[in-house]
PDB file of N, CA and C in Angstrom:
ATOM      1  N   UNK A   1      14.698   7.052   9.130  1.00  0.00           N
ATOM      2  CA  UNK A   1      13.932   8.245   8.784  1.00  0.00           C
ATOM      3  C   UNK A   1      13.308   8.085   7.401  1.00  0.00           C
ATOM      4  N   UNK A   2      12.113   9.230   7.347  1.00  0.00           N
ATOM      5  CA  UNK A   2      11.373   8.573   5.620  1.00  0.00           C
ATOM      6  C   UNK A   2      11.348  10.581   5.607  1.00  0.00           C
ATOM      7  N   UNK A   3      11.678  10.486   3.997  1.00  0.00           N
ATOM      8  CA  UNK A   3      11.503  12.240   3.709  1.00  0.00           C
ATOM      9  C   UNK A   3      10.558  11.860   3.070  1.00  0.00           C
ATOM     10  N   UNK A   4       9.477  13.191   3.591  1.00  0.00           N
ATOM     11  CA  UNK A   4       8.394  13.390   2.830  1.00  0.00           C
ATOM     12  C   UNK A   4       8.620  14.241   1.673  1.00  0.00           C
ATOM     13  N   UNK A   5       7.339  14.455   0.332  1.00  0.00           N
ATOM     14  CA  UNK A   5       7.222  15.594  -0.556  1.00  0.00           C
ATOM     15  C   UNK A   5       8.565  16.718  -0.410  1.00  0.00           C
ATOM     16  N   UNK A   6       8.244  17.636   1.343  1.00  0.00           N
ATOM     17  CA  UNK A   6       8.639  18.607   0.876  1.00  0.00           C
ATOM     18  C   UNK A   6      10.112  18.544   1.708  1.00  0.00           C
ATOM     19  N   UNK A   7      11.209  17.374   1.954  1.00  0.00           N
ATOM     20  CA  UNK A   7      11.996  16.764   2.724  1.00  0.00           C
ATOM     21  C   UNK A   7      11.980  16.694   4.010  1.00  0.00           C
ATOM     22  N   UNK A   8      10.793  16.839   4.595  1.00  0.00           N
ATOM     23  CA  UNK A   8      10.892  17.185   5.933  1.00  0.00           C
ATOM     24  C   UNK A   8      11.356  15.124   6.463  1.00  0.00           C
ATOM     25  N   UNK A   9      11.955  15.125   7.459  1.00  0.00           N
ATOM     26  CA  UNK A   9      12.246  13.747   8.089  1.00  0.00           C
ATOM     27  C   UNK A   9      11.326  13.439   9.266  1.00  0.00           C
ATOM     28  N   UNK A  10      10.959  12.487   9.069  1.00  0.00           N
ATOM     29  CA  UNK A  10       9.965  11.270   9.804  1.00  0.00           C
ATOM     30  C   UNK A  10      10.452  10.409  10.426  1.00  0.00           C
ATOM     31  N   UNK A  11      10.487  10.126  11.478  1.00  0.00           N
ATOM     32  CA  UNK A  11      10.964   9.150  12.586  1.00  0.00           C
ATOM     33  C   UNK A  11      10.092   7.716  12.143  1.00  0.00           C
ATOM     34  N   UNK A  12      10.967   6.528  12.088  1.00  0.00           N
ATOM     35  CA  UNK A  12      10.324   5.525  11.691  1.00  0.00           C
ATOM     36  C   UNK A  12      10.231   4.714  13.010  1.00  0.00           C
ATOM     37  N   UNK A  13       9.234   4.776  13.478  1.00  0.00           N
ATOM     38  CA  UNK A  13       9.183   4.053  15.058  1.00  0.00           C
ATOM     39  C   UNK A  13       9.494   2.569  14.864  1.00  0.00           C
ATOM     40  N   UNK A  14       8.714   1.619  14.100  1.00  0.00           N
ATOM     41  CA  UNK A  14       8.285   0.208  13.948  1.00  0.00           C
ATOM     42  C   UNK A  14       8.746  -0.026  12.608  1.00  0.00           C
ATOM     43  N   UNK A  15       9.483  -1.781  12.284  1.00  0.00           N
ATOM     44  CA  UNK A  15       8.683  -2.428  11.104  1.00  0.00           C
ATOM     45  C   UNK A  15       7.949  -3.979  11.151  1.00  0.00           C
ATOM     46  N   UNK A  16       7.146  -3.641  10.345  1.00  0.00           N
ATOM     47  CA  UNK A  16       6.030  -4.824  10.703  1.00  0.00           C
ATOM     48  C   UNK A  16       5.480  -5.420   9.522  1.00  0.00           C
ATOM     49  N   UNK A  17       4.322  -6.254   9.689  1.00  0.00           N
ATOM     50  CA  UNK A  17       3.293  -6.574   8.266  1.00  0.00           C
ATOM     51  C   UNK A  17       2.499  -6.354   8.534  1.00  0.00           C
ATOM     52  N   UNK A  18       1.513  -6.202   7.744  1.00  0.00           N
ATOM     53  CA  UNK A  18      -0.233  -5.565   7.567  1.00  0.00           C
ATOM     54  C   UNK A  18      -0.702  -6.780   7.325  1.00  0.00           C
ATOM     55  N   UNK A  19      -1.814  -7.563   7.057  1.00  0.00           N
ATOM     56  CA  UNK A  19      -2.730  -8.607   6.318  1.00  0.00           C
ATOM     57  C   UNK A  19      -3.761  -7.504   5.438  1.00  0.00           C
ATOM     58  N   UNK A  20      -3.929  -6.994   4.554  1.00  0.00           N
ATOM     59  CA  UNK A  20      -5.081  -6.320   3.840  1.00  0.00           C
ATOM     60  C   UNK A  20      -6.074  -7.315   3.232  1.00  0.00           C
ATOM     61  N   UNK A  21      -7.485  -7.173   3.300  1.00  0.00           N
ATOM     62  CA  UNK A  21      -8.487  -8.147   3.256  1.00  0.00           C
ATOM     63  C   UNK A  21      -9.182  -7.182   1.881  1.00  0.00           C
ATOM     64  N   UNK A  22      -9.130  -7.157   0.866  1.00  0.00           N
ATOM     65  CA  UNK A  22      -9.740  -6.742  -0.439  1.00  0.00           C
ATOM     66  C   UNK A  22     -11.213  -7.083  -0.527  1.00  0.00           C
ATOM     67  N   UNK A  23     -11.853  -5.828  -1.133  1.00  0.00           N
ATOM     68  CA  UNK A  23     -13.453  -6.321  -1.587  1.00  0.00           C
ATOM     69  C   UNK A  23     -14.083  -7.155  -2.200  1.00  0.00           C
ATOM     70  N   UNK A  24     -13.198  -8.042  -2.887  1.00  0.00           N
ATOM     71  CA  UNK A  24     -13.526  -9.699  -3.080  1.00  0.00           C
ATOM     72  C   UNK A  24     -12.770 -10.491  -2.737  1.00  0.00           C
ATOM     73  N   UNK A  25     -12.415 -10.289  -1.392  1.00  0.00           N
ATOM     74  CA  UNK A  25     -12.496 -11.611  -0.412  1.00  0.00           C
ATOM     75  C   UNK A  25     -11.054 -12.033  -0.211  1.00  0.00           C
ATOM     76  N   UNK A  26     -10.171 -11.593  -1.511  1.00  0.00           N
ATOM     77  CA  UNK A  26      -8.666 -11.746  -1.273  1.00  0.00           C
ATOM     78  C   UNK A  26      -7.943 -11.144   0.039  1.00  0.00           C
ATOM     79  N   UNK A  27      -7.259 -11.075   0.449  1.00  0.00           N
ATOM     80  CA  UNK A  27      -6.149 -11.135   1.803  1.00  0.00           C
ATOM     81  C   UNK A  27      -4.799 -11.180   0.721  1.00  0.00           C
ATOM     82  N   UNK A  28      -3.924 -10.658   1.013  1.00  0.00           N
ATOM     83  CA  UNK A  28      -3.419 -10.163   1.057  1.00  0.00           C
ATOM     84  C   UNK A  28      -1.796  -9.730   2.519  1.00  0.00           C
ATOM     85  N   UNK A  29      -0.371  -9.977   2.697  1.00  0.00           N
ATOM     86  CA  UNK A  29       0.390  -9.541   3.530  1.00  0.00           C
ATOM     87  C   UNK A  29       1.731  -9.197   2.519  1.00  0.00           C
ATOM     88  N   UNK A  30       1.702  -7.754   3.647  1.00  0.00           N
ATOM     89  CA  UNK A  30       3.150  -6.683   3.122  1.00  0.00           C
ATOM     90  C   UNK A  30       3.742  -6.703   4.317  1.00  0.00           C
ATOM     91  N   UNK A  31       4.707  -7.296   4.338  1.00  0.00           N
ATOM     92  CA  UNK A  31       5.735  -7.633   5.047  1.00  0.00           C
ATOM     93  C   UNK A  31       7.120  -5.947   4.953  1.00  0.00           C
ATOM     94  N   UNK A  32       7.819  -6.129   6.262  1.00  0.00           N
ATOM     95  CA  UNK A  32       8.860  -4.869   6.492  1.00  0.00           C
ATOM     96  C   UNK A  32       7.787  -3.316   6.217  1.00  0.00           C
ATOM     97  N   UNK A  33       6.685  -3.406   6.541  1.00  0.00           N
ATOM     98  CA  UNK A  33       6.293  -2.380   6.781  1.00  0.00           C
ATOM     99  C   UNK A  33       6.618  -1.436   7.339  1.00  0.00           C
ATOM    100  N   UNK A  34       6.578   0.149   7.096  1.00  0.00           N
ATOM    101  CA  UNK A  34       7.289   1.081   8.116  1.00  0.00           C
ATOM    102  C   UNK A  34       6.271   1.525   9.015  1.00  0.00           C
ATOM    103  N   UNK A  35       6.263   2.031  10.407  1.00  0.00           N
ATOM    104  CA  UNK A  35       5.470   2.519  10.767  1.00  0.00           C
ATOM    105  C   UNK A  35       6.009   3.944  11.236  1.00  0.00           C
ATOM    106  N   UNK A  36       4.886   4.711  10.474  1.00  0.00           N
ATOM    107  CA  UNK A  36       5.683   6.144  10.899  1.00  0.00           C
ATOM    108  C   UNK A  36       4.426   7.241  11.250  1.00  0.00           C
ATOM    109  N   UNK A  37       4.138   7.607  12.371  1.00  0.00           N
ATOM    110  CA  UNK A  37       3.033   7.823  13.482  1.00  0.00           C
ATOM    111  C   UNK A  37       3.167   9.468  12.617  1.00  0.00           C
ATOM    112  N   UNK A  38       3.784  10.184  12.334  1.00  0.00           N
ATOM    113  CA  UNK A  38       3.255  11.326  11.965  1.00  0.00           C
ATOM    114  C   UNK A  38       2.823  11.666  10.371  1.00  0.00           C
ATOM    115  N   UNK A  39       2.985  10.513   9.762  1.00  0.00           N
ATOM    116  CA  UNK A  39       2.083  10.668   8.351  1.00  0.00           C
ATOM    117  C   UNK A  39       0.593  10.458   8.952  1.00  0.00           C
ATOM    118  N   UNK A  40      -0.487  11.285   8.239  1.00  0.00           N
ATOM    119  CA  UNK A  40      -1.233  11.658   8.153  1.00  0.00           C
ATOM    120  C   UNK A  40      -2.111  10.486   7.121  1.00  0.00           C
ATOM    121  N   UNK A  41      -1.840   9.945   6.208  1.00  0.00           N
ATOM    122  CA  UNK A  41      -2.341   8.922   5.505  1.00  0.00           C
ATOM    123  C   UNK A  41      -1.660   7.995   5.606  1.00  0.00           C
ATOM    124  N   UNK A  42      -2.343   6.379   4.966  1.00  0.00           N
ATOM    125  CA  UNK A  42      -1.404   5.039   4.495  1.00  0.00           C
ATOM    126  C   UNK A  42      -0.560   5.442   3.019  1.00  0.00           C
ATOM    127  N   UNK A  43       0.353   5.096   3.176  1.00  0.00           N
ATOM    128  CA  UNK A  43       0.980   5.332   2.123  1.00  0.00           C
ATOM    129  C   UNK A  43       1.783   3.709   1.578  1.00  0.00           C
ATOM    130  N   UNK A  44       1.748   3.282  -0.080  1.00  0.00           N
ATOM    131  CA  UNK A  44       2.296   2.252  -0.026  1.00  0.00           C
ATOM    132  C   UNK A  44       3.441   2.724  -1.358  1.00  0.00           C
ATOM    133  N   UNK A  45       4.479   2.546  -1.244  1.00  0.00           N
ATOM    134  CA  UNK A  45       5.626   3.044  -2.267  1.00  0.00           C
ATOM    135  C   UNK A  45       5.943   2.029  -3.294  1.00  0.00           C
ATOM    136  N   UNK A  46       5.256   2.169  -4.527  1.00  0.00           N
ATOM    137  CA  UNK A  46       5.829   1.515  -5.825  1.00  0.00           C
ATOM    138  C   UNK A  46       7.382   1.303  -6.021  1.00  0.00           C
ATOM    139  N   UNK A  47       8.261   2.476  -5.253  1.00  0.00           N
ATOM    140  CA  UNK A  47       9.892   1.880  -5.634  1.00  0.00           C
ATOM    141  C   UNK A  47       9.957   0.772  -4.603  1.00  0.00           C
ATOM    142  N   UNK A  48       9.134   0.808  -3.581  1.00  0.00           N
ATOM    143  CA  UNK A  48       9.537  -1.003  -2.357  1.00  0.00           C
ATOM    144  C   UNK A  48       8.802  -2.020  -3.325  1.00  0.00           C
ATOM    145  N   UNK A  49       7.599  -1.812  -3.974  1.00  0.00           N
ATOM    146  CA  UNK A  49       7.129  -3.134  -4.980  1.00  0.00           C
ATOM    147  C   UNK A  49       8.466  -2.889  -6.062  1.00  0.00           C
ATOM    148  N   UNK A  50       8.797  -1.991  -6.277  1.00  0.00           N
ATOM    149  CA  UNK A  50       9.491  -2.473  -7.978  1.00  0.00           C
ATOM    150  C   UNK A  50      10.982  -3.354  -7.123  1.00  0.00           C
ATOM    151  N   UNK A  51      11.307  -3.122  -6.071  1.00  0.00           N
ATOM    152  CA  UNK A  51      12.699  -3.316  -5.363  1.00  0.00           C
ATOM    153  C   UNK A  51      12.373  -5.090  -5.097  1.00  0.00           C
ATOM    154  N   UNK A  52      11.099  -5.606  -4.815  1.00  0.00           N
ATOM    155  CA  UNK A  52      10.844  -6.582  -4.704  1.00  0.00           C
ATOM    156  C   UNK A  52      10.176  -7.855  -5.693  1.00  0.00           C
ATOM    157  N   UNK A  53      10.883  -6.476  -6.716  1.00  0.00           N
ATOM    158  CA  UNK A  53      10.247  -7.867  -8.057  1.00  0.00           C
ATOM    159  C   UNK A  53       8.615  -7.482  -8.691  1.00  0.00           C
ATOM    160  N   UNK A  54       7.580  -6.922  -8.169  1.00  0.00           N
ATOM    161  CA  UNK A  54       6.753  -6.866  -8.828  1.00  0.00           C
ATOM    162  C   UNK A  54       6.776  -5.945 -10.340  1.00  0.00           C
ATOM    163  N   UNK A  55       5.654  -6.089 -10.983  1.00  0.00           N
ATOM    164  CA  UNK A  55       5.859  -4.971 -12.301  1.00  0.00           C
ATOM    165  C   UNK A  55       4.161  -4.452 -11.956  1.00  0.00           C
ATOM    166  N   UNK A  56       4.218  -3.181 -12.619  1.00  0.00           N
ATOM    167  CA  UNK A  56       2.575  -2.308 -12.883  1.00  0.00           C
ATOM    168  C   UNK A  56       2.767  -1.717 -14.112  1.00  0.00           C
ATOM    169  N   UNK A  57       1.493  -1.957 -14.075  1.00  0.00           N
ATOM    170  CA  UNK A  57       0.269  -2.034 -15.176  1.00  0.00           C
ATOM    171  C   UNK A  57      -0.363  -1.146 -15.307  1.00  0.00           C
ATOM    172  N   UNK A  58      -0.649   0.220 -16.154  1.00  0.00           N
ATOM    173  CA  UNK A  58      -1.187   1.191 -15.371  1.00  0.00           C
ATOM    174  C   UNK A  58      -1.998   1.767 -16.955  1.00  0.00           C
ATOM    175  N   UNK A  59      -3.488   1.637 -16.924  1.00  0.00           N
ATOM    176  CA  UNK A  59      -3.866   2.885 -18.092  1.00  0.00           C
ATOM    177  C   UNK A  59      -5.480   2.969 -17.510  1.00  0.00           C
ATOM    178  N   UNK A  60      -5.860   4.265 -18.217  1.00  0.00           N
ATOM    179  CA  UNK A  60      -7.446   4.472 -18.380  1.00  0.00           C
ATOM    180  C   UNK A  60      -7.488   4.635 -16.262  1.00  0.00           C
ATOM    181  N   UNK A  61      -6.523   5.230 -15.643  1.00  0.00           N
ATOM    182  CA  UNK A  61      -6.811   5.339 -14.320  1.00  0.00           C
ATOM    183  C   UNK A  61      -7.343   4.558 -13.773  1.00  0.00           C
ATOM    184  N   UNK A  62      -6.225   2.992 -14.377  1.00  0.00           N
ATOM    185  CA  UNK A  62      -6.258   1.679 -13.264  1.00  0.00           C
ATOM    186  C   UNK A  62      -4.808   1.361 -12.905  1.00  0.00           C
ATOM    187  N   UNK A  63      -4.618   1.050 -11.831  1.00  0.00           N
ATOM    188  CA  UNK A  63      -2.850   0.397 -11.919  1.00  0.00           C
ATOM    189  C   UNK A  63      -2.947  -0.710 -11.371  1.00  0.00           C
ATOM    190  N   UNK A  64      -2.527  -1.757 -12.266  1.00  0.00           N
ATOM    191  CA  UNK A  64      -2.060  -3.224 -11.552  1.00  0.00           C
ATOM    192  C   UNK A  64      -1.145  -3.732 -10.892  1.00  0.00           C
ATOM    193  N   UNK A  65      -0.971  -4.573  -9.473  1.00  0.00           N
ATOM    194  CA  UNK A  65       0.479  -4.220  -9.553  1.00  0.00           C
ATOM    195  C   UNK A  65       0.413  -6.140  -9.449  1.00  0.00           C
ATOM    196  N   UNK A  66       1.270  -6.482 -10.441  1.00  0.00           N
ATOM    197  CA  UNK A  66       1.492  -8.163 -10.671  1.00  0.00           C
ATOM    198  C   UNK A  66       2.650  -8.840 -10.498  1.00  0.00           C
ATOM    199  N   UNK A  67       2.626  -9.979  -9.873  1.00  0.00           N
ATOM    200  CA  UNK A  67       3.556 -10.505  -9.276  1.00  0.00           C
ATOM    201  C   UNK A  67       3.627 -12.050  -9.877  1.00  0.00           C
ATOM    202  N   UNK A  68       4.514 -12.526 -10.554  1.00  0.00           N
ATOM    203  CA  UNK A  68       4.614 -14.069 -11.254  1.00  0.00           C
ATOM    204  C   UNK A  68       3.030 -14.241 -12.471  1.00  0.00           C
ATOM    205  N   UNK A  69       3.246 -13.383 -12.998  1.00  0.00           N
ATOM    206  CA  UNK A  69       1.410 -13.181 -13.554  1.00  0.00           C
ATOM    207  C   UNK A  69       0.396 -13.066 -12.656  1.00  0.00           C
ATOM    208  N   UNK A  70       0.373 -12.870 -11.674  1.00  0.00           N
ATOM    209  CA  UNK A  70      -0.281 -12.799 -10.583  1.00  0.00           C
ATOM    210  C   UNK A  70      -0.839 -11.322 -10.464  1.00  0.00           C
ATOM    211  N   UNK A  71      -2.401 -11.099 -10.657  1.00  0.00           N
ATOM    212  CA  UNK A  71      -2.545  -9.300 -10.156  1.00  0.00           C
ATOM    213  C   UNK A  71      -2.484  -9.625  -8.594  1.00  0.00           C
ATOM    214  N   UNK A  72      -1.860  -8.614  -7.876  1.00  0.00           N
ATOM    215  CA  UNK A  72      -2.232  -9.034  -6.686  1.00  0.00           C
ATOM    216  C   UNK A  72      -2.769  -7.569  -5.933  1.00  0.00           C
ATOM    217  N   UNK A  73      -2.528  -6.236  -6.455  1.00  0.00           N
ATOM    218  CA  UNK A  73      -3.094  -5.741  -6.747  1.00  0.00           C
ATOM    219  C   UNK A  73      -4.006  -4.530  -7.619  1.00  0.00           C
ATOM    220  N   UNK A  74      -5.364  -3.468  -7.240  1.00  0.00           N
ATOM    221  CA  UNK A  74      -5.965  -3.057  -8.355  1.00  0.00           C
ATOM    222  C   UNK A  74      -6.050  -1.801  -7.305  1.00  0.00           C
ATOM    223  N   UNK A  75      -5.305  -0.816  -8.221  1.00  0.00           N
ATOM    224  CA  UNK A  75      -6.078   0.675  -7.939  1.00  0.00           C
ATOM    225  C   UNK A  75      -6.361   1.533  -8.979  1.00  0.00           C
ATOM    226  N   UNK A  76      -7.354   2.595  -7.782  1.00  0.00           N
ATOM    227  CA  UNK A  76      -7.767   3.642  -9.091  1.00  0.00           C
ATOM    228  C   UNK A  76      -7.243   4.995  -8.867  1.00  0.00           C
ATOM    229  N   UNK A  77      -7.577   5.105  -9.674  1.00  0.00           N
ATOM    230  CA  UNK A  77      -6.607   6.772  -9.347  1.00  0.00           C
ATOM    231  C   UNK A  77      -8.049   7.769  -9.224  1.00  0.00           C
ATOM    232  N   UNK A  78      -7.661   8.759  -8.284  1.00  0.00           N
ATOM    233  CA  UNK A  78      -8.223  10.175  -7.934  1.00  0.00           C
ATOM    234  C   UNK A  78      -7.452  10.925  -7.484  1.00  0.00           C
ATOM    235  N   UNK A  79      -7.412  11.988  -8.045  1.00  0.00           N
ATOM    236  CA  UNK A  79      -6.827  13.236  -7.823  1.00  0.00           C
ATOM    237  C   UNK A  79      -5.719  12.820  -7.958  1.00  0.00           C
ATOM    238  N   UNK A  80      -4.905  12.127  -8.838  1.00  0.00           N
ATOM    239  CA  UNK A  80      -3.436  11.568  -9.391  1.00  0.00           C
ATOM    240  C   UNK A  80      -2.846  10.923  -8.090  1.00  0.00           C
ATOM    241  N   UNK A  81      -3.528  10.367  -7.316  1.00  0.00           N
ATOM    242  CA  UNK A  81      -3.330   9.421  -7.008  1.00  0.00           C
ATOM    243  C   UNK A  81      -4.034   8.047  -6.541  1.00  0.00           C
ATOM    244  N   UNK A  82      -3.484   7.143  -6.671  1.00  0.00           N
ATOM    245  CA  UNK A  82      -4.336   5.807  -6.607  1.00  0.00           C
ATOM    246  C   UNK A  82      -4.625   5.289  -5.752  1.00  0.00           C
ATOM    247  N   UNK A  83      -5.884   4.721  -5.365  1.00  0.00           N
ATOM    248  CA  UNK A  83      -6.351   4.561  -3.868  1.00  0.00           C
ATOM    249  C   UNK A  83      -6.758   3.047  -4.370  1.00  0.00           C
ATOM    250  N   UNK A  84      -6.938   2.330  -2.861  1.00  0.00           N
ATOM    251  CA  UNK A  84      -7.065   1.045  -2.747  1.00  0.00           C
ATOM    252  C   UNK A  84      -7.998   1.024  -1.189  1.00  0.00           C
ATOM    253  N   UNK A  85      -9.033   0.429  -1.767  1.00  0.00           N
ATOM    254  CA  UNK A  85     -10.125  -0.206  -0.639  1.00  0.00           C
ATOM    255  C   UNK A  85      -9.685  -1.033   0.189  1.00  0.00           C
ATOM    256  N   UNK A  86      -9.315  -1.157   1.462  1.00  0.00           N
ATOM    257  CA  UNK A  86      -9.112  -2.407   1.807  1.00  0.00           C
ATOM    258  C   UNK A  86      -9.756  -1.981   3.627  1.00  0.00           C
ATOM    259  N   UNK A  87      -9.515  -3.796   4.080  1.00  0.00           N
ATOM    260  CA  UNK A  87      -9.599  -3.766   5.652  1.00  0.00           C
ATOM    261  C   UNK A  87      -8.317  -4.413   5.538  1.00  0.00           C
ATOM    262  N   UNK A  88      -8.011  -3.482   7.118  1.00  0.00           N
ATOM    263  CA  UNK A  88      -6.813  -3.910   7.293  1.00  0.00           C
ATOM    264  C   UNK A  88      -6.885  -5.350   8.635  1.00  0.00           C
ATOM    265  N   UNK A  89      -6.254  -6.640   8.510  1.00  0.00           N
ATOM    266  CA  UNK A  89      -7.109  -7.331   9.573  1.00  0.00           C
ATOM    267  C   UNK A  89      -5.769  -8.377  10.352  1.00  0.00           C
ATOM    268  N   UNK A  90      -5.963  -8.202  11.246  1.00  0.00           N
ATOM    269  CA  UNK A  90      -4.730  -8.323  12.103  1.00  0.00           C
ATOM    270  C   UNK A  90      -5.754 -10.494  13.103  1.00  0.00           C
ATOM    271  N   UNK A  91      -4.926 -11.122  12.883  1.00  0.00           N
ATOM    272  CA  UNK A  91      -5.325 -12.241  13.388  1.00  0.00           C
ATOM    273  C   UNK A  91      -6.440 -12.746  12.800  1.00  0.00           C
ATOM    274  N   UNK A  92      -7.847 -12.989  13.515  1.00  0.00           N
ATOM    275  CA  UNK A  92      -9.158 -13.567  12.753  1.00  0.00           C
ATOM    276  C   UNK A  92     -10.135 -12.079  13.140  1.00  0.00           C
ATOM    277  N   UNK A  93     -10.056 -10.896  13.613  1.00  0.00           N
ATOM    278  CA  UNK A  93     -10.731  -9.912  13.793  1.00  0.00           C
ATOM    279  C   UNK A  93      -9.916  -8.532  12.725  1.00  0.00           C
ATOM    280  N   UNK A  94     -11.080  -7.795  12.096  1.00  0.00           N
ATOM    281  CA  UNK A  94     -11.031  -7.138  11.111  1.00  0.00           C
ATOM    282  C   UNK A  94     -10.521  -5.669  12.156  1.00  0.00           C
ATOM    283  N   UNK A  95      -9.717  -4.616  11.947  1.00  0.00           N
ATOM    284  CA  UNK A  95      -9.715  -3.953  12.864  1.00  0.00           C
ATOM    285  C   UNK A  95     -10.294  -2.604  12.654  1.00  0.00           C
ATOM    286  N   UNK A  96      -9.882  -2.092  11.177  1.00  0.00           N
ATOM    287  CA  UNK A  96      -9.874  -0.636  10.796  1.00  0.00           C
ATOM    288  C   UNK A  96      -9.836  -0.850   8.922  1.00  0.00           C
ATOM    289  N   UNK A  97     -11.198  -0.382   8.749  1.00  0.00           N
ATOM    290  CA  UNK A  97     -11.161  -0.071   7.340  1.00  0.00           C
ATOM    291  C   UNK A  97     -11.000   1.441   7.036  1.00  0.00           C
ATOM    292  N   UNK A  98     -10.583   1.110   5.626  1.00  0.00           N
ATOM    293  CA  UNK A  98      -9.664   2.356   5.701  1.00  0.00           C
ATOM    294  C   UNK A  98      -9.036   2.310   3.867  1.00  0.00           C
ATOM    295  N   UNK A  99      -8.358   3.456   3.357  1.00  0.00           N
ATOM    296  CA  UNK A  99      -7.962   3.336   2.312  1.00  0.00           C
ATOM    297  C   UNK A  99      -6.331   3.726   2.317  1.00  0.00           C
ATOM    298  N   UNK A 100      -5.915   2.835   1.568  1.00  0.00           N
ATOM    299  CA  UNK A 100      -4.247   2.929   1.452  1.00  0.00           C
ATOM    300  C   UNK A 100      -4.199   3.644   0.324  1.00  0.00           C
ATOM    301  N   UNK A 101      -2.898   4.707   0.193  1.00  0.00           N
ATOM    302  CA  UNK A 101      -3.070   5.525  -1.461  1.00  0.00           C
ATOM    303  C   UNK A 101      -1.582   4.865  -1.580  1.00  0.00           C
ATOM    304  N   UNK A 102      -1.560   4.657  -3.280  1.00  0.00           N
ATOM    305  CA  UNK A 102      -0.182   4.380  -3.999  1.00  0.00           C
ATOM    306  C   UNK A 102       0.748   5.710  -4.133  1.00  0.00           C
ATOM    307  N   UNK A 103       2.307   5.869  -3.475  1.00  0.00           N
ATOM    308  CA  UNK A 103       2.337   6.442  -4.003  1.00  0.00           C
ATOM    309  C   UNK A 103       4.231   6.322  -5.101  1.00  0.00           C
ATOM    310  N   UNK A 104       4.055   7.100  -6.060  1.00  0.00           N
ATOM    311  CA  UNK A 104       5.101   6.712  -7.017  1.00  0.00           C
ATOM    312  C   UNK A 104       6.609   6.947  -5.862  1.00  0.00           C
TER     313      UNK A 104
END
């Protein structure tokens, strides 16, 4: 189960990986993905990056999130929270573009 905001519980059907294909050309895979059919947006959780070693970088409403000196990735923030451009692309066909939001 995943609690949302206001604790309500979410059935976690699936876990999986994504490939995300970035607006310059980087790719990108997040591995143990949850899949949970009644959130309403992508959601990606900074405590699973901090649990896996990455660190962020965050001012002037940019957040980095870097891995071995590595950015691997760049968001911006709107409306306090940070969004990320991506296609999401499963094999050699692109499927669904779309925006993932960060959230703390």
């Amino acid at each position: 189960m995943v609690l949302l905001g206001d604790n309500k519980p979410c059935k976690i059907k699936r876990f999986g990986s994504i490939r995300f294909k970035f607006h310059d050309g980087a790719e990108r895979i997040l591995t143990k993905v949850r899949y949970v059919p009644e959130l309403k947006r992508n959601l990606i959780s900074l405590g699973e990056f901090d649990r896996r070693g990455y660190v962020f970088r965050g001012e002037k409403g940019i957040l980095n999130v870097v891995k071995d000196s590595m950015i691997v990735m760049r968001e911006i923030m709107k409306n306090d929270l940070y969004f990320v451009d991506v296609e999401v692309v499963i094999g050699y066909a692109t499927t669904t573009i779309g925006r993932v939001f960060i959230k703390n």
